[in-house]
N, C-alpha and C. Protein backbone atom coordinates (compact mmCIF):
# COMPACT_ATOMS: atom_id res chain seq x y z
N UNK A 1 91.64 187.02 204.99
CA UNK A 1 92.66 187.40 204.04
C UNK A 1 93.93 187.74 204.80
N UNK A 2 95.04 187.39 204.13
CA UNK A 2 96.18 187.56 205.04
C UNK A 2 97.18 188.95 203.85
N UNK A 3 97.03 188.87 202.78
CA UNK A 3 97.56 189.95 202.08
C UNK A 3 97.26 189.81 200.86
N UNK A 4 97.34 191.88 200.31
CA UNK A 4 96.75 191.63 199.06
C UNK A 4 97.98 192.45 198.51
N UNK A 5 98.53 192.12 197.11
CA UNK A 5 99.24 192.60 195.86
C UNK A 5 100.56 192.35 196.22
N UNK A 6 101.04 191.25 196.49
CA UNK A 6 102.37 191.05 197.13
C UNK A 6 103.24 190.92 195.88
N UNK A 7 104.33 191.73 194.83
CA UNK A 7 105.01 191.68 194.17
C UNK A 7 106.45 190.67 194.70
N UNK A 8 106.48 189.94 194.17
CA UNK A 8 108.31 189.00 194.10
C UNK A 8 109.03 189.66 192.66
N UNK A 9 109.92 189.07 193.01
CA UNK A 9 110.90 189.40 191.47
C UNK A 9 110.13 188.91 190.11
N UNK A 10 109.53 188.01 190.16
CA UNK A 10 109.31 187.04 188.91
C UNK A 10 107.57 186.82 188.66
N UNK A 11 106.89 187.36 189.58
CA UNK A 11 105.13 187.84 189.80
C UNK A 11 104.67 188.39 190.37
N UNK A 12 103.54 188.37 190.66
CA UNK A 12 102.60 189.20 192.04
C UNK A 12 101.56 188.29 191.76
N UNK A 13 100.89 188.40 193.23
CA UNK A 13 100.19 187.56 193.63
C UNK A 13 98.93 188.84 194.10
N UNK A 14 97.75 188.87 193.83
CA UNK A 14 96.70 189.47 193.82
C UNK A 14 96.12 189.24 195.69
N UNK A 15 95.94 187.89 195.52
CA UNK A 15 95.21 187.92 196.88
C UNK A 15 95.98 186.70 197.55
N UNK A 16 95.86 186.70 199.05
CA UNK A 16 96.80 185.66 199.79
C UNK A 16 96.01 185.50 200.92
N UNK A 17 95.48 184.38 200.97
CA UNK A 17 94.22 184.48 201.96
C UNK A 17 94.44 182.66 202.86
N UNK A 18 94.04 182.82 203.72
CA UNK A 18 94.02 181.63 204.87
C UNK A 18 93.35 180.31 204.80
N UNK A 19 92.73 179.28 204.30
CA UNK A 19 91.94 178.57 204.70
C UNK A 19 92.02 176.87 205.46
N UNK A 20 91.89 177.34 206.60
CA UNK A 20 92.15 176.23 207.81
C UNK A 20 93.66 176.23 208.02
N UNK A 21 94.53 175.09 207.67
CA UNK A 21 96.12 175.13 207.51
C UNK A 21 96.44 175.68 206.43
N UNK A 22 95.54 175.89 205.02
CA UNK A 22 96.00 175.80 204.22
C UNK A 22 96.38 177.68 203.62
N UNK A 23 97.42 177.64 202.48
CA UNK A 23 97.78 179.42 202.43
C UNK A 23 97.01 179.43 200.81
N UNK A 24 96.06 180.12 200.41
CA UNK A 24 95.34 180.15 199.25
C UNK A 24 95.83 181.30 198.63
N UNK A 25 96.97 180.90 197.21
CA UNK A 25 97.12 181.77 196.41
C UNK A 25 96.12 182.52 194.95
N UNK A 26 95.32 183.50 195.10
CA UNK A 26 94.24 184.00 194.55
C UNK A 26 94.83 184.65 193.33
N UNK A 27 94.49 184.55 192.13
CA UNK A 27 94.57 185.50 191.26
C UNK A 27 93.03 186.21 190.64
N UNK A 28 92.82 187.17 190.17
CA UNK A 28 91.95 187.94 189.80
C UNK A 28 91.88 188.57 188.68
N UNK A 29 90.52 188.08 187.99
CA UNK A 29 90.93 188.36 186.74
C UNK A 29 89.48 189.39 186.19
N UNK A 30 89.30 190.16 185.62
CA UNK A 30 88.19 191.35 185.57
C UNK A 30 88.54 191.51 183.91
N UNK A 31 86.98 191.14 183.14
CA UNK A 31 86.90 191.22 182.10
C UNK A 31 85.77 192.58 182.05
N UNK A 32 85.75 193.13 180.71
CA UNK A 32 84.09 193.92 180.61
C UNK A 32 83.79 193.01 179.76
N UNK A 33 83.79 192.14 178.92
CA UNK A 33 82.85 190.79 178.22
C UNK A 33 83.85 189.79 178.35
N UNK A 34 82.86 189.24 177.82
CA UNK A 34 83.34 187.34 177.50
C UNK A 34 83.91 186.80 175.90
N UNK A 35 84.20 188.30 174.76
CA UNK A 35 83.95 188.17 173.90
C UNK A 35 85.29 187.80 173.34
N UNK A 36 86.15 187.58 174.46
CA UNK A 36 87.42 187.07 173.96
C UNK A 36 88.13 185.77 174.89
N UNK A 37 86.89 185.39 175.69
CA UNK A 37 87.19 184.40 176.66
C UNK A 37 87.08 184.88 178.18
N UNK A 38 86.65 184.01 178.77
CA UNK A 38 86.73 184.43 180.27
C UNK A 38 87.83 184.46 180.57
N UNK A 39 87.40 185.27 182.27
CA UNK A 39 88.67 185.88 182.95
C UNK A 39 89.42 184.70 183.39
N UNK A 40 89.08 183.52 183.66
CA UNK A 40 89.55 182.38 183.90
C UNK A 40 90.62 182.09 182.76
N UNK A 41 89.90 181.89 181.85
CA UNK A 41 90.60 181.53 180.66
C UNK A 41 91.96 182.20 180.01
N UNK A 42 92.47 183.46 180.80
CA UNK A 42 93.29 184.44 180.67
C UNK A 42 94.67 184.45 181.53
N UNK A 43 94.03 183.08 182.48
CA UNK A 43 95.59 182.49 183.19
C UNK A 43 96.25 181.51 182.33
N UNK A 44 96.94 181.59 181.63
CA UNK A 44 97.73 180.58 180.57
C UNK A 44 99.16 180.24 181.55
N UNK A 45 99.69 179.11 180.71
CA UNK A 45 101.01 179.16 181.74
C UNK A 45 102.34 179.69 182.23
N UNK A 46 102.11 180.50 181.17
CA UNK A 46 103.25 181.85 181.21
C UNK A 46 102.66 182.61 183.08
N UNK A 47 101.44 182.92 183.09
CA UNK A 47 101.19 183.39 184.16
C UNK A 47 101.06 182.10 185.88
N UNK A 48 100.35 181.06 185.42
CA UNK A 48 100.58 179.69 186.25
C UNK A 48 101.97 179.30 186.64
N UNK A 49 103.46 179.96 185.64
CA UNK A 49 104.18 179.78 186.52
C UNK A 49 104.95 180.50 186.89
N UNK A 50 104.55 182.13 186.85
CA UNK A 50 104.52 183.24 187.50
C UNK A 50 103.97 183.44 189.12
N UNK A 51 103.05 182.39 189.07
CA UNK A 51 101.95 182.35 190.55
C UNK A 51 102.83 181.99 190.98
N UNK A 52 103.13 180.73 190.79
CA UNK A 52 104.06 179.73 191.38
C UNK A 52 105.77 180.21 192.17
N UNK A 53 106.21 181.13 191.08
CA UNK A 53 107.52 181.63 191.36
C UNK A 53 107.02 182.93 192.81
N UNK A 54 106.12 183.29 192.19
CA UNK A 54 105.73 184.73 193.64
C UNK A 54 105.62 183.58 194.89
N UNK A 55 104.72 182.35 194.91
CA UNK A 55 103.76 181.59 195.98
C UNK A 55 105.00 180.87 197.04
N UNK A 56 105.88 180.98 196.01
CA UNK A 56 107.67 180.07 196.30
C UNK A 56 108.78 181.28 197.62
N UNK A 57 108.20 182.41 196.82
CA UNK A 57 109.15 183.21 197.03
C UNK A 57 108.02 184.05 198.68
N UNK A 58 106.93 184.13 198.18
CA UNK A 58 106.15 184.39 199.57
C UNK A 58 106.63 183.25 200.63
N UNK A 59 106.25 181.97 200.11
CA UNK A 59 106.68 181.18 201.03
C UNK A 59 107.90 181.66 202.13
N UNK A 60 108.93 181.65 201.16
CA UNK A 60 110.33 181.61 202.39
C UNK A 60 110.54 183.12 202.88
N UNK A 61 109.95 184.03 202.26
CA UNK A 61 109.63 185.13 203.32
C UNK A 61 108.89 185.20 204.37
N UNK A 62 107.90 184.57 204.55
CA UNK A 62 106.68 184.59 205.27
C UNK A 62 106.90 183.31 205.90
N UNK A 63 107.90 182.40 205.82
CA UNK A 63 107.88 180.83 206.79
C UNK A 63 107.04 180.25 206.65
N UNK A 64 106.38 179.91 205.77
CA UNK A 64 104.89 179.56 205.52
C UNK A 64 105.66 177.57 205.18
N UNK A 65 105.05 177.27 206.13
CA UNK A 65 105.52 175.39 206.43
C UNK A 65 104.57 174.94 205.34
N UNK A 66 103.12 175.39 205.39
CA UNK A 66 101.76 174.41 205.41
C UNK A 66 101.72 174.07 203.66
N UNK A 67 100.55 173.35 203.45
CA UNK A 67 100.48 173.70 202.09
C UNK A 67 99.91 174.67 201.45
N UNK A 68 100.02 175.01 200.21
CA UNK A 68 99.75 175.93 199.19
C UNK A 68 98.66 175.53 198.39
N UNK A 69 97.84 176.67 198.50
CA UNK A 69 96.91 175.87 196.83
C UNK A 69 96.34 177.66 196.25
N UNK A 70 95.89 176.95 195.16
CA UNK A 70 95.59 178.20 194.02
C UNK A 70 94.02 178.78 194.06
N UNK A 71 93.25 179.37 193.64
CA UNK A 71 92.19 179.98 193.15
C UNK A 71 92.35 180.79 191.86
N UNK A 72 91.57 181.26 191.08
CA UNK A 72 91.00 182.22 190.40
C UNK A 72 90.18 183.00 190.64
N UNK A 73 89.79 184.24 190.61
CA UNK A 73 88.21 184.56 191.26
C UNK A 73 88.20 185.52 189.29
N UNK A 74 87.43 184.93 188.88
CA UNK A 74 86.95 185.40 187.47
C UNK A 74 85.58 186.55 187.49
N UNK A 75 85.96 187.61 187.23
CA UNK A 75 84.85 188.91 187.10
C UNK A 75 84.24 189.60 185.39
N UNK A 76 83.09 189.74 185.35
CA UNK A 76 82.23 190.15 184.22
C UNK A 76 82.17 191.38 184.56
N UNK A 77 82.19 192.38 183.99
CA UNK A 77 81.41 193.41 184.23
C UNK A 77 80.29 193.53 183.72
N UNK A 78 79.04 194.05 184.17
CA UNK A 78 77.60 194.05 184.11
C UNK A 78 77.44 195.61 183.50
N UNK A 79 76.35 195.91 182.81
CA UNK A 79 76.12 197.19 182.31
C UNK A 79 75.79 198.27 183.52
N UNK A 80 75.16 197.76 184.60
CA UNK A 80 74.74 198.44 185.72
C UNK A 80 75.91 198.52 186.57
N UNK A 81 77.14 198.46 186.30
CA UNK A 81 78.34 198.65 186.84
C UNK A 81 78.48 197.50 188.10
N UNK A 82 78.17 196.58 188.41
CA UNK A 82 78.08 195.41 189.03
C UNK A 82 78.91 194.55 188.26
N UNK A 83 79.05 193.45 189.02
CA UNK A 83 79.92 192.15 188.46
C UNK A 83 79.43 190.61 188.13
N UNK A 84 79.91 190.25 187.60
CA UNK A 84 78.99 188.45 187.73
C UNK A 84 80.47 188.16 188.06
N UNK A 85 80.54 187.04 189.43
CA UNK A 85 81.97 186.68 189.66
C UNK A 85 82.08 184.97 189.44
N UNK A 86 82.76 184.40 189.75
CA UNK A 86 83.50 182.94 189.54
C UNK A 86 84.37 182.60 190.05
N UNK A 87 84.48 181.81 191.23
CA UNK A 87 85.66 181.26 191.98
C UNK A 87 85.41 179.80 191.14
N UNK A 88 86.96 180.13 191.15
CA UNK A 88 87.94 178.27 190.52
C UNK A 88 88.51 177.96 191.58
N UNK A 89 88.37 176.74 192.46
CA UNK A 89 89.65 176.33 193.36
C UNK A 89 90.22 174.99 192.64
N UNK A 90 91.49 175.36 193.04
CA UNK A 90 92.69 174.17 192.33
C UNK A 90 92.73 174.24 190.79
N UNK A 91 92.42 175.82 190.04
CA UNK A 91 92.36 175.51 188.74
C UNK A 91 93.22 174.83 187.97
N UNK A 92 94.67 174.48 188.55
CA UNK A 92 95.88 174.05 187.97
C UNK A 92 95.88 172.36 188.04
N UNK A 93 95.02 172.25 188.74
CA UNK A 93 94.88 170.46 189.05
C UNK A 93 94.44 169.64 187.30
């Protein structure tokens, strides 16, 4: 992981993490049910191009050359206070 809760003018970005060349922009989403849709389902594009404007704006702070790509990590909460989780990569593809 390279940083977590990085606010820009226009979003925040939850998690900002490394993989190989590439800079993985994470969002996180924590439901207690499913009874209104998953946590996945709760990135609409009002927020997709919120990522985008923070991922833009990390970029030219941070010099970041390489490419960019997205995740979700989608969370349940469990009655035993545990989680059921869900990674999306490239959900925007």
């Amino acid at each position: 992981m390279v940083g977590a809760g990085f606010t820009a003018r226009r979003g925040e970005i939850d998690l900002i993490c490394r993989r190989g060349g590439e800079l993985v922009i994470v969002e996180v989403k924590t439901r207690t049910s499913e009874a209104f849709g998953t946590p996945a389902e709760a990135v609409g594009t009002r927020k997709r191009r919120a990522l985008a404007a923070a991922a833009a704006e990390y970029r030219l702070l941070a010099g970041w050359k390489g490419p960019i790509r997205y995740a979700v990590v989608g969370l349940i909460g469990r009655p035993d206070g545990g989680f059921d989780g869900e990674v999306i990569e490239d959900p925007f593809d």
